[in-house]
PDB file of N, CA and C in Angstrom:
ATOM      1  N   UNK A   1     -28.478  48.931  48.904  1.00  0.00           N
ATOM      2  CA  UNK A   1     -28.220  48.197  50.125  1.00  0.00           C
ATOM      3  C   UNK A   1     -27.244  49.005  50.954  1.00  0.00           C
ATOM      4  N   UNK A   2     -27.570  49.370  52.091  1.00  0.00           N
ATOM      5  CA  UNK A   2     -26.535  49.773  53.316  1.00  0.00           C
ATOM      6  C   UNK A   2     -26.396  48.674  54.216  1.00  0.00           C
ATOM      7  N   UNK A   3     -24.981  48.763  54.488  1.00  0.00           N
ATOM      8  CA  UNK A   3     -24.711  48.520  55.668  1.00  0.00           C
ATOM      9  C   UNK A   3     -23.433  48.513  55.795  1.00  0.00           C
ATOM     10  N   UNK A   4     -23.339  48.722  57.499  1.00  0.00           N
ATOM     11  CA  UNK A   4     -22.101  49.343  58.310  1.00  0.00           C
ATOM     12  C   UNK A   4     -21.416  48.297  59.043  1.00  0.00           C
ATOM     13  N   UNK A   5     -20.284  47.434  59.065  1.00  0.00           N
ATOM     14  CA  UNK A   5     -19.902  46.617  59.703  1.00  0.00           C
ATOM     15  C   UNK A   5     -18.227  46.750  60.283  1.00  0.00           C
ATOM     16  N   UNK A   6     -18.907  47.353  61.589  1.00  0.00           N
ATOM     17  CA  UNK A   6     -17.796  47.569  62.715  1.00  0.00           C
ATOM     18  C   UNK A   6     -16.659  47.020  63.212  1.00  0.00           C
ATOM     19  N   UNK A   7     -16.585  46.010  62.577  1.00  0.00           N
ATOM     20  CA  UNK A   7     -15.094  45.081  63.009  1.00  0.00           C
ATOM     21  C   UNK A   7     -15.470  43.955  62.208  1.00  0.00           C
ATOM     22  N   UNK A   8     -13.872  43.203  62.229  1.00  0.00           N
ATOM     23  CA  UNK A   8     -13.896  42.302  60.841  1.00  0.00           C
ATOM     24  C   UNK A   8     -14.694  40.725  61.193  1.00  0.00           C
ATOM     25  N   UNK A   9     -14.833  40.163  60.850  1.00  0.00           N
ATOM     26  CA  UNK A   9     -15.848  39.178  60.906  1.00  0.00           C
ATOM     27  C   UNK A   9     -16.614  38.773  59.535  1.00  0.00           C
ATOM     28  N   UNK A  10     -17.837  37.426  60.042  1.00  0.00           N
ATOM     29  CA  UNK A  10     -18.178  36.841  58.895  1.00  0.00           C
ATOM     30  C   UNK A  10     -19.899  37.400  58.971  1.00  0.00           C
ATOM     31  N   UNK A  11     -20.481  37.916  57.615  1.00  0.00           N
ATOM     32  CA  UNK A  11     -21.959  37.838  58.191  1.00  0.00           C
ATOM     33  C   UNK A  11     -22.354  36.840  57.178  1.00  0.00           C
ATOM     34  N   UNK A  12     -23.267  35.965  57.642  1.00  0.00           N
ATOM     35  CA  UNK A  12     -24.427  35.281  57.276  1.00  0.00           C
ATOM     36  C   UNK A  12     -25.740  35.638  57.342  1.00  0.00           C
ATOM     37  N   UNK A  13     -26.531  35.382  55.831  1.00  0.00           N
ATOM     38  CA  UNK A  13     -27.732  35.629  55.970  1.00  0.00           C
ATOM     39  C   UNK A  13     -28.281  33.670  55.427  1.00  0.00           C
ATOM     40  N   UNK A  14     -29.550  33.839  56.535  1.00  0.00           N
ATOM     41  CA  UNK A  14     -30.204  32.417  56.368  1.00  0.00           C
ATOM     42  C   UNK A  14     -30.742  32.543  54.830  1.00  0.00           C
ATOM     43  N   UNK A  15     -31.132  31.274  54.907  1.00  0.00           N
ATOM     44  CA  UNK A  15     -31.645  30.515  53.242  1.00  0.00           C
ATOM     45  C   UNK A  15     -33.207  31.283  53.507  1.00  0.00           C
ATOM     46  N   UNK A  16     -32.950  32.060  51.770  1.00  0.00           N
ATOM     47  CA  UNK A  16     -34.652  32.797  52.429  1.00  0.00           C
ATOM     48  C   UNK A  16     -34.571  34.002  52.793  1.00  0.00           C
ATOM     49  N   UNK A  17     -33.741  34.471  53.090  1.00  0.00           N
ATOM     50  CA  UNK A  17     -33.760  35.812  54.566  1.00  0.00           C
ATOM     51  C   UNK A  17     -33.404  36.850  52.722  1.00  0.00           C
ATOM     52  N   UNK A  18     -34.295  38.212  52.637  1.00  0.00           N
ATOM     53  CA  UNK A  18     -33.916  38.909  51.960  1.00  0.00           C
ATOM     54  C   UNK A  18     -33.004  39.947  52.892  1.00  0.00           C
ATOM     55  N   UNK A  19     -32.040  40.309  51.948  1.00  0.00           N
ATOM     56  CA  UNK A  19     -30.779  41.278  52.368  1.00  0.00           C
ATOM     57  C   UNK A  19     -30.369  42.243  51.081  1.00  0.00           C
ATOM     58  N   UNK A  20     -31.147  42.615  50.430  1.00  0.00           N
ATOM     59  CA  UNK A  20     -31.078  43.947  49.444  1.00  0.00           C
ATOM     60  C   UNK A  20     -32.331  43.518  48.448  1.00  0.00           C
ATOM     61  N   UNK A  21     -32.438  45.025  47.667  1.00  0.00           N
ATOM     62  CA  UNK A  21     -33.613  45.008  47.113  1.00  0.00           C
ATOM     63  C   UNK A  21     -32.680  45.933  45.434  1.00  0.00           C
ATOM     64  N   UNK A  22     -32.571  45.257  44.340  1.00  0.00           N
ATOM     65  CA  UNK A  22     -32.426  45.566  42.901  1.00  0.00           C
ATOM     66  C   UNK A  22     -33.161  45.982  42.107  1.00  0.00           C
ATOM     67  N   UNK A  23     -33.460  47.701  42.128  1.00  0.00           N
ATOM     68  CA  UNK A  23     -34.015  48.092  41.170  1.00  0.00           C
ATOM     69  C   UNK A  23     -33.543  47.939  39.697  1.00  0.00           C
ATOM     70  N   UNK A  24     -33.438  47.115  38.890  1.00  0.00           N
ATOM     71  CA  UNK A  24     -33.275  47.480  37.431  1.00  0.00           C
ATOM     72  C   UNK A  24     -33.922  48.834  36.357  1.00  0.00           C
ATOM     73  N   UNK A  25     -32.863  49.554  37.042  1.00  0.00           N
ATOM     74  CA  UNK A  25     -33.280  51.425  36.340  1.00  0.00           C
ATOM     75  C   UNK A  25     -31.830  51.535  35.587  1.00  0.00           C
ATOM     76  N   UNK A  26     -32.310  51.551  34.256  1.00  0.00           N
ATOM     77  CA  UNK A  26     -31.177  52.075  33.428  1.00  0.00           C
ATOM     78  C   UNK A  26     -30.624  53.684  34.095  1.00  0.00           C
ATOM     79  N   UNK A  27     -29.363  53.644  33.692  1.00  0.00           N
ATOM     80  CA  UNK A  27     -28.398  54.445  34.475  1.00  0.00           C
ATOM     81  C   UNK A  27     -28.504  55.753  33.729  1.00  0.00           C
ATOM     82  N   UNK A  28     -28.926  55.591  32.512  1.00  0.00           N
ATOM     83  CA  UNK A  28     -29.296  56.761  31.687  1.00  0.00           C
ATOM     84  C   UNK A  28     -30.336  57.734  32.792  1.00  0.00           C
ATOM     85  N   UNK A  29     -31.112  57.027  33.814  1.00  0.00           N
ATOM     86  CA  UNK A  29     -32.279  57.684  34.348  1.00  0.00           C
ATOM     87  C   UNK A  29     -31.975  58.740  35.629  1.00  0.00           C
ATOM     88  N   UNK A  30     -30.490  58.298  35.367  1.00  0.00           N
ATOM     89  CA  UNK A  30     -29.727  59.740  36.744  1.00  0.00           C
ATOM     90  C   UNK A  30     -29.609  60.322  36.313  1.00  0.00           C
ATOM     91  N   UNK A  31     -28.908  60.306  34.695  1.00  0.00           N
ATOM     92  CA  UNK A  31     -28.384  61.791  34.266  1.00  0.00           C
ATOM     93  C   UNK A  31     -29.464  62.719  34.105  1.00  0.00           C
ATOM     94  N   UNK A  32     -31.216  62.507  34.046  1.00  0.00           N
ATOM     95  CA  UNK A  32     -31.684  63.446  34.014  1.00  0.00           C
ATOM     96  C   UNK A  32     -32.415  63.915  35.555  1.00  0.00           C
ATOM     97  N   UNK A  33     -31.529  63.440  36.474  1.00  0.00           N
ATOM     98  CA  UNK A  33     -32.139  64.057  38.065  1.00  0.00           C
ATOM     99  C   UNK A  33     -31.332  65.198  37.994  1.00  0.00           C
ATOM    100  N   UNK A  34     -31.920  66.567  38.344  1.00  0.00           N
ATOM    101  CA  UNK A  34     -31.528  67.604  38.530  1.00  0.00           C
ATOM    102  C   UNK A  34     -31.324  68.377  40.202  1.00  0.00           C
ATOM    103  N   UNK A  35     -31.281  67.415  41.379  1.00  0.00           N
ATOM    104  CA  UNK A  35     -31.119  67.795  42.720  1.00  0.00           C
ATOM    105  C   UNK A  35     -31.781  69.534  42.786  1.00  0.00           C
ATOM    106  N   UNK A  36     -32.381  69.977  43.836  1.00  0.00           N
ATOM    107  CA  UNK A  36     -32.723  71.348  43.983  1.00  0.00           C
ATOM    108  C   UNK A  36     -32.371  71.245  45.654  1.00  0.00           C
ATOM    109  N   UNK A  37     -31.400  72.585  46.217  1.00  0.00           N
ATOM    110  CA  UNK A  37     -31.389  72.478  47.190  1.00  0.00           C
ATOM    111  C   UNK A  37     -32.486  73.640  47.611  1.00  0.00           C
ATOM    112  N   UNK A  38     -33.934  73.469  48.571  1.00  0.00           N
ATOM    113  CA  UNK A  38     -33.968  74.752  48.563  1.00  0.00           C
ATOM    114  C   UNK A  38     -34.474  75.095  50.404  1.00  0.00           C
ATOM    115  N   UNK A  39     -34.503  76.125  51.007  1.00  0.00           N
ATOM    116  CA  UNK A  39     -34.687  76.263  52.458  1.00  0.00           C
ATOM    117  C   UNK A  39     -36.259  75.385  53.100  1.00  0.00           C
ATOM    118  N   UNK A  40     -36.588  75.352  54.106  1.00  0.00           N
ATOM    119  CA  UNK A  40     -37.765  75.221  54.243  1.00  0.00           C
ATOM    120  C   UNK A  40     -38.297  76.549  54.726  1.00  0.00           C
ATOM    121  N   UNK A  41     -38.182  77.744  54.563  1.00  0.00           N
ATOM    122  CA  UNK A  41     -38.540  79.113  54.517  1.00  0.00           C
ATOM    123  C   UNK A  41     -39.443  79.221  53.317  1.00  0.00           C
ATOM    124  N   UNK A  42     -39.019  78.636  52.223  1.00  0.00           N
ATOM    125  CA  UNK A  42     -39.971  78.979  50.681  1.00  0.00           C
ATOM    126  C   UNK A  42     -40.916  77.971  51.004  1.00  0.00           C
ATOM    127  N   UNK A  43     -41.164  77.067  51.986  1.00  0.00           N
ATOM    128  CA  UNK A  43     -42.424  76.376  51.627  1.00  0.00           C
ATOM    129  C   UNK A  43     -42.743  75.932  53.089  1.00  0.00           C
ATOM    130  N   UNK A  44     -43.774  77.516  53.920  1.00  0.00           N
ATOM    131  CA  UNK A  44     -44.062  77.159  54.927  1.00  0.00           C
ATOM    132  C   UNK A  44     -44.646  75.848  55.722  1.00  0.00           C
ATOM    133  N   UNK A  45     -45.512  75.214  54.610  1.00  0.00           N
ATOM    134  CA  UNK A  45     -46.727  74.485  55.031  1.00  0.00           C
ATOM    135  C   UNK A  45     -45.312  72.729  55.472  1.00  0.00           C
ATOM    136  N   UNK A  46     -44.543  73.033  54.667  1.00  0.00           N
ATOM    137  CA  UNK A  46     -43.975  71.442  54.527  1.00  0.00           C
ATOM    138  C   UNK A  46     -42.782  71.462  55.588  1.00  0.00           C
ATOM    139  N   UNK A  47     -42.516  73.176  56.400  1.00  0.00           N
ATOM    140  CA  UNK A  47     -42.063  73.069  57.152  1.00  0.00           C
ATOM    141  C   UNK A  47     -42.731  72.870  58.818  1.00  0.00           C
ATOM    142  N   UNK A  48     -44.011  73.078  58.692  1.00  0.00           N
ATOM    143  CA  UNK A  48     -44.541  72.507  60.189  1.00  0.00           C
ATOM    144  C   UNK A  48     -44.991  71.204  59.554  1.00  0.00           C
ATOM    145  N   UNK A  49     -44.923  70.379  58.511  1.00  0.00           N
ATOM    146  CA  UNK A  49     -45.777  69.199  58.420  1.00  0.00           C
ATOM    147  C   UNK A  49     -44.354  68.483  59.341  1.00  0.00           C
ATOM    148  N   UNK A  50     -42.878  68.837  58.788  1.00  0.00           N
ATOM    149  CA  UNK A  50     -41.486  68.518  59.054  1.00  0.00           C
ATOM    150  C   UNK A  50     -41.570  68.431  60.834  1.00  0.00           C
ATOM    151  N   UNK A  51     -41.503  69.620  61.458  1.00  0.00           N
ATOM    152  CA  UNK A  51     -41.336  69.927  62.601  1.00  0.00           C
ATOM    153  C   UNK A  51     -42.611  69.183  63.182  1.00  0.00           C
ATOM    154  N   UNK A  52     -43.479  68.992  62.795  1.00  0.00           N
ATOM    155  CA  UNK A  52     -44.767  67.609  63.605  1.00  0.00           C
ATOM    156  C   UNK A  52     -44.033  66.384  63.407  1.00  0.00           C
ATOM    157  N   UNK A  53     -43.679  66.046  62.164  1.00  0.00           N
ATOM    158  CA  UNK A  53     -43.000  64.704  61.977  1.00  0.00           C
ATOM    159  C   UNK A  53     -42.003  64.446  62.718  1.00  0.00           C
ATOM    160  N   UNK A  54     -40.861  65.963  62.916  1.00  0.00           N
ATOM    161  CA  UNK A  54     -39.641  65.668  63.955  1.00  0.00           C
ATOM    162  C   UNK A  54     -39.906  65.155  65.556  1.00  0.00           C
ATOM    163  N   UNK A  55     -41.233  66.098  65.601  1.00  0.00           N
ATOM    164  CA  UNK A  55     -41.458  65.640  67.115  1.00  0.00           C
ATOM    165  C   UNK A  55     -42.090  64.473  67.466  1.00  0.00           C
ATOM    166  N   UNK A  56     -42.956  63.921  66.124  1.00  0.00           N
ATOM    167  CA  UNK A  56     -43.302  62.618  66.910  1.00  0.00           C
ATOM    168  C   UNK A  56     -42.476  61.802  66.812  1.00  0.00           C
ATOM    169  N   UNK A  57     -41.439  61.483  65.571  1.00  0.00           N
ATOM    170  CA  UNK A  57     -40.122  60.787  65.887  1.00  0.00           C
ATOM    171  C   UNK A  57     -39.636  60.799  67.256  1.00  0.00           C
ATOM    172  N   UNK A  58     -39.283  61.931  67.816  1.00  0.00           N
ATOM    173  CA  UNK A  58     -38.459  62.301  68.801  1.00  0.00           C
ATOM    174  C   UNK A  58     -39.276  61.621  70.206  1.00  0.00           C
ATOM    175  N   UNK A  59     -40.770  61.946  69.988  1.00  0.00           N
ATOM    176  CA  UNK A  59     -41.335  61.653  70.974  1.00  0.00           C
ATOM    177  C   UNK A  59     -41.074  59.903  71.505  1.00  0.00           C
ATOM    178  N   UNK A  60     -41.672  59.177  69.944  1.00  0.00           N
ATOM    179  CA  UNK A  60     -41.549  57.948  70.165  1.00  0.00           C
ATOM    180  C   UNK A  60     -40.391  57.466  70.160  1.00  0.00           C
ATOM    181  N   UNK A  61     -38.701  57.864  69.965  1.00  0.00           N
ATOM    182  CA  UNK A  61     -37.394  57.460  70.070  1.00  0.00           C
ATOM    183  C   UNK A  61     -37.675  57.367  72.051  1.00  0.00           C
ATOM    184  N   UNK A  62     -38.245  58.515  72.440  1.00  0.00           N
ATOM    185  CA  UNK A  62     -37.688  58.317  73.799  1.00  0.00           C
ATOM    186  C   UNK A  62     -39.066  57.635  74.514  1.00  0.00           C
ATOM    187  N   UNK A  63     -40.404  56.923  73.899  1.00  0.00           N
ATOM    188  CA  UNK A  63     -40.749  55.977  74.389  1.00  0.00           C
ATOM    189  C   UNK A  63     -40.036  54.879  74.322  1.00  0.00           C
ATOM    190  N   UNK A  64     -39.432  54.638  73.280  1.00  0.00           N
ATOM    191  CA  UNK A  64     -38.250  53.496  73.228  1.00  0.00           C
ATOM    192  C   UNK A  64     -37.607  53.379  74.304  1.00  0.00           C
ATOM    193  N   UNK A  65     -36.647  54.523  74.418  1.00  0.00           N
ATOM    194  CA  UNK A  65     -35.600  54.287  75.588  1.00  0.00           C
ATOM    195  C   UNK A  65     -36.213  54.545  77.030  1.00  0.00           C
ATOM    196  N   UNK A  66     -37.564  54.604  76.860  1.00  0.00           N
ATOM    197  CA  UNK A  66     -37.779  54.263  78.666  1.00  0.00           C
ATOM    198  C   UNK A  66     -38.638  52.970  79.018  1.00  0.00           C
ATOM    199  N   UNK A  67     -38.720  52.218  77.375  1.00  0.00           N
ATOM    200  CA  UNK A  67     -38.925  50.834  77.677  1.00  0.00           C
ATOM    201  C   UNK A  67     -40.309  50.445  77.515  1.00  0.00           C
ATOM    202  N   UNK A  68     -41.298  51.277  76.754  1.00  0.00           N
ATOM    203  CA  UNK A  68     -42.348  51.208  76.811  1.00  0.00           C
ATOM    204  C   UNK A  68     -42.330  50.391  75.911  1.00  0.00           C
ATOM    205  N   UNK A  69     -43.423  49.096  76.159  1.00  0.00           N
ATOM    206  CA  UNK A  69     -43.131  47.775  75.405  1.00  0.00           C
ATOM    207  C   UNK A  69     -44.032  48.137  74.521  1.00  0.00           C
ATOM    208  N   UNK A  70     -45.217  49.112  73.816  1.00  0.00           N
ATOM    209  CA  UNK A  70     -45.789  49.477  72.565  1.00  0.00           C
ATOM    210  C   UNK A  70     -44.594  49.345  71.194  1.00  0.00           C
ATOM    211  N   UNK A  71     -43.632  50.855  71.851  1.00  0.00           N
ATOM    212  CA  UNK A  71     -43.157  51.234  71.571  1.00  0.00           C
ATOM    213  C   UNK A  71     -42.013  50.377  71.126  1.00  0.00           C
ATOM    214  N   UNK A  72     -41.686  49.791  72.023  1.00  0.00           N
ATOM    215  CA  UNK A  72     -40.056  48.621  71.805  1.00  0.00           C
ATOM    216  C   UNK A  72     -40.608  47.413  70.780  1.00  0.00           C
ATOM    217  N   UNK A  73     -41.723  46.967  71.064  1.00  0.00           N
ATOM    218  CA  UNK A  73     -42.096  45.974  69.884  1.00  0.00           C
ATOM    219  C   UNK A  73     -42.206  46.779  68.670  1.00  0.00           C
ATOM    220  N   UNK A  74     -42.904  47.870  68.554  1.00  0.00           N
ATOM    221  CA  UNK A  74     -43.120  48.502  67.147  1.00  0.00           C
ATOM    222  C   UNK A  74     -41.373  48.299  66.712  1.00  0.00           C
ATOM    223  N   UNK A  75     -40.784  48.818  67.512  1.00  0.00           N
ATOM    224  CA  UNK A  75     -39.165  49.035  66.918  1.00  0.00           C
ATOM    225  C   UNK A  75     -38.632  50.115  66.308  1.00  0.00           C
ATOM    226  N   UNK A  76     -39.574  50.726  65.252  1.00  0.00           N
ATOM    227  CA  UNK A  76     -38.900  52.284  65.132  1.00  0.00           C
ATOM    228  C   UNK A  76     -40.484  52.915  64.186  1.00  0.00           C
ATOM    229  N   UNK A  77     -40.302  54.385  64.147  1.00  0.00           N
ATOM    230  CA  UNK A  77     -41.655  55.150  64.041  1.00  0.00           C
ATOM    231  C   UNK A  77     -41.517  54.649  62.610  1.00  0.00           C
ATOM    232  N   UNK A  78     -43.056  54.602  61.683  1.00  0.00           N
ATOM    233  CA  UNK A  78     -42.852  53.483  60.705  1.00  0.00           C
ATOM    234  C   UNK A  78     -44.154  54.493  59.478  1.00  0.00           C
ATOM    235  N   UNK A  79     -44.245  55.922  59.851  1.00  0.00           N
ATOM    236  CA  UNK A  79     -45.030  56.385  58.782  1.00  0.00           C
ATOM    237  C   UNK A  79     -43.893  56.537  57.670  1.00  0.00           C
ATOM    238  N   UNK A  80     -43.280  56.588  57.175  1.00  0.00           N
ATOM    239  CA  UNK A  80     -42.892  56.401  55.789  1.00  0.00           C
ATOM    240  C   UNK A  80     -43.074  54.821  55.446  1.00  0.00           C
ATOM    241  N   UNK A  81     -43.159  53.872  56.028  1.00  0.00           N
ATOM    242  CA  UNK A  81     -43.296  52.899  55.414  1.00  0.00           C
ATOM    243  C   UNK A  81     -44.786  52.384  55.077  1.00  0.00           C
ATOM    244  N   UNK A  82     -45.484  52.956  56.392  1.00  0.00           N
ATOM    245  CA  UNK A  82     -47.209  52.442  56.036  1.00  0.00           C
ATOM    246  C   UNK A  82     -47.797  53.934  55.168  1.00  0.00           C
ATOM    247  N   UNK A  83     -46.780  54.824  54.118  1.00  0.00           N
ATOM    248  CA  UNK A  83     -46.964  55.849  53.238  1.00  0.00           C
ATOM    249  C   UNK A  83     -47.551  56.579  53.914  1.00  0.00           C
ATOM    250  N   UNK A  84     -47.239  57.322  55.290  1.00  0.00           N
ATOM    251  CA  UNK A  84     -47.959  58.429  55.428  1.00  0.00           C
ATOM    252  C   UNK A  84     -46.740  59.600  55.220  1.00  0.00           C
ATOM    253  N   UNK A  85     -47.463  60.492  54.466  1.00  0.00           N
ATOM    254  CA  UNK A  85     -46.813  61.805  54.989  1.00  0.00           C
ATOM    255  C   UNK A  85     -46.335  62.462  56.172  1.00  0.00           C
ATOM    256  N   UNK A  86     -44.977  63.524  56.370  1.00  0.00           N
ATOM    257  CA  UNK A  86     -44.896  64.068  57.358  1.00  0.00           C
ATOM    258  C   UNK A  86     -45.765  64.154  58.266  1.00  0.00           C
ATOM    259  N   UNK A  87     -47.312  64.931  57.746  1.00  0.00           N
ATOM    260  CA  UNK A  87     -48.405  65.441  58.473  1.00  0.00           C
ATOM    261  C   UNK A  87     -48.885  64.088  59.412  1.00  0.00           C
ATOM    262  N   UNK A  88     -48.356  62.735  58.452  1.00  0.00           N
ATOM    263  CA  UNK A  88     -49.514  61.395  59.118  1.00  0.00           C
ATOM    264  C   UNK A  88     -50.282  61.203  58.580  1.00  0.00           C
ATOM    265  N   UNK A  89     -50.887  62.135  57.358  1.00  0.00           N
ATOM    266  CA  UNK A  89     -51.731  61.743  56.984  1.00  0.00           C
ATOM    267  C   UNK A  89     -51.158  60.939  55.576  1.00  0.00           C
ATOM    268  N   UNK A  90     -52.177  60.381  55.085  1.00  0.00           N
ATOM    269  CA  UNK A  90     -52.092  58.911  53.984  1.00  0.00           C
ATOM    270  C   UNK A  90     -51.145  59.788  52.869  1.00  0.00           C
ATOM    271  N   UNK A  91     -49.621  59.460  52.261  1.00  0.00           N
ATOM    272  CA  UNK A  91     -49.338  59.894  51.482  1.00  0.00           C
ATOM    273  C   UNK A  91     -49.612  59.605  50.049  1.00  0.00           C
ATOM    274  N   UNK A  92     -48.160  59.489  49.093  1.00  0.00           N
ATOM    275  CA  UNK A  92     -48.630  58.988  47.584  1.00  0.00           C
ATOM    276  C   UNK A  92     -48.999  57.219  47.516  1.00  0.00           C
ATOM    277  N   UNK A  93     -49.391  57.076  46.978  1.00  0.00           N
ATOM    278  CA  UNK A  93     -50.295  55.944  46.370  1.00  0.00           C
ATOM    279  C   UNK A  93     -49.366  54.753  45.926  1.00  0.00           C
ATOM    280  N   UNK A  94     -48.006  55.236  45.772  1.00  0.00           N
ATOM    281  CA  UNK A  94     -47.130  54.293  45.070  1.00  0.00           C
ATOM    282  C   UNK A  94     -46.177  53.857  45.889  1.00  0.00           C
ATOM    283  N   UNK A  95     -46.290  53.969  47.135  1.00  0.00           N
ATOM    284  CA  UNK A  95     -45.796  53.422  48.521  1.00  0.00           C
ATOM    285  C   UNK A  95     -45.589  52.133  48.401  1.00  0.00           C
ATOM    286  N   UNK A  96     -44.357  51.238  48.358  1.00  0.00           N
ATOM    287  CA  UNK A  96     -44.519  50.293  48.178  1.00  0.00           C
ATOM    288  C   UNK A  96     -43.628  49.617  49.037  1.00  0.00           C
ATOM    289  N   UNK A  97     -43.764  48.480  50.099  1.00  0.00           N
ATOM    290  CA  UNK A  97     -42.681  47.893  50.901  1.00  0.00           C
ATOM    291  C   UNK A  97     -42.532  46.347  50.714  1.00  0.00           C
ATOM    292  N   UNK A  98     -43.918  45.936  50.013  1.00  0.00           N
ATOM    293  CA  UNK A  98     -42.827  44.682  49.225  1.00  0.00           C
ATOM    294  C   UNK A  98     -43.633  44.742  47.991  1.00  0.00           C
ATOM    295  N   UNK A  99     -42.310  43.713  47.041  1.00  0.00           N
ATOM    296  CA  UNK A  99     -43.404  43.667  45.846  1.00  0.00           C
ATOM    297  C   UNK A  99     -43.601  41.862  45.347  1.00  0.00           C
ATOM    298  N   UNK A 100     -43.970  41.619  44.993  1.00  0.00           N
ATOM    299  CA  UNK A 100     -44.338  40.133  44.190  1.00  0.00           C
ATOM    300  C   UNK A 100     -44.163  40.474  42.706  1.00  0.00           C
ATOM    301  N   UNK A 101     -42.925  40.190  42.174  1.00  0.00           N
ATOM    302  CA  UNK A 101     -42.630  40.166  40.856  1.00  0.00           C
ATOM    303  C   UNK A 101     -42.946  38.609  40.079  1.00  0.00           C
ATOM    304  N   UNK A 102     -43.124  38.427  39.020  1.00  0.00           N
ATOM    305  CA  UNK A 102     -43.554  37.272  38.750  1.00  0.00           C
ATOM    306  C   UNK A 102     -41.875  36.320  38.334  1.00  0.00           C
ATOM    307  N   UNK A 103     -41.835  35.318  38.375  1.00  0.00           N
ATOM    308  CA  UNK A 103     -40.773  34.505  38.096  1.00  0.00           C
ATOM    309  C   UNK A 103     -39.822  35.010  37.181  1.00  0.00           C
ATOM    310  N   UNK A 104     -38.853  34.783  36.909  1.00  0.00           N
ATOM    311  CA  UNK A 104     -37.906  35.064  35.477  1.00  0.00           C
ATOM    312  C   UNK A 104     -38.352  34.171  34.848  1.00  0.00           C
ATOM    313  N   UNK A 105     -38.093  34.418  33.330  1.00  0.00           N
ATOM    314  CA  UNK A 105     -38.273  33.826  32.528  1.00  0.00           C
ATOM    315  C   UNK A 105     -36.794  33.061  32.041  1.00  0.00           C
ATOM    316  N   UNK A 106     -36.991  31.498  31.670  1.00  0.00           N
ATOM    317  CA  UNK A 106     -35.598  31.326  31.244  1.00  0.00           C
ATOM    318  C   UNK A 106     -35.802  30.836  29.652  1.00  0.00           C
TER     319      UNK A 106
END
């Protein structure tokens, strides 16, 4: 969960309203992430898929700010969430933006 709250005050969330999402991943499962930093020079192809993705971001940020109501209802560019890849085209398969878990058990 992020979030940034600019001056002191109360927030409320309504009855219902989700406001974070709890993966239950044992903690054991970081110690084996190994981070790689590496240029986008070693991997031409994922650097123009990048630089297409930057520009249509960029493009559609400034349909936003000149009010184009497509654009202002969509609210923000949304291929990582409907799983597309940089390129746009359909990414991995395990894209997931909500899930239906079944009840707890008591």
């Amino acid at each position: 969960m992020n979030g940034r709250f600019t001056w002191p005050g109360t927030v409320r969330f309504a009855k219902g309203e989700c406001f974070c999402f709890i993966a239950p991943v044992p903690h054991e499962t970081f110690d084996a992430i190994c981070p790689h930093i590496r240029s986008f020079d070693d991997d031409p192809a994922l650097k123009v898929a990048y630089e297409e993705w930057r520009s249509r971001c960029t493009t559609f940020q400034a349909r936003v700010a000149a009010g184009e109501p497509d654009a202002v209802s969509a609210g923000r560019h949304r291929d990582d969430i409907a799983g597309r890849d940089p390129s746009g085209r359909d990414g991995p398969t395990f894209q997931r933006t909500k899930r239906s878990l079944p009840k707890p058990v008591r």
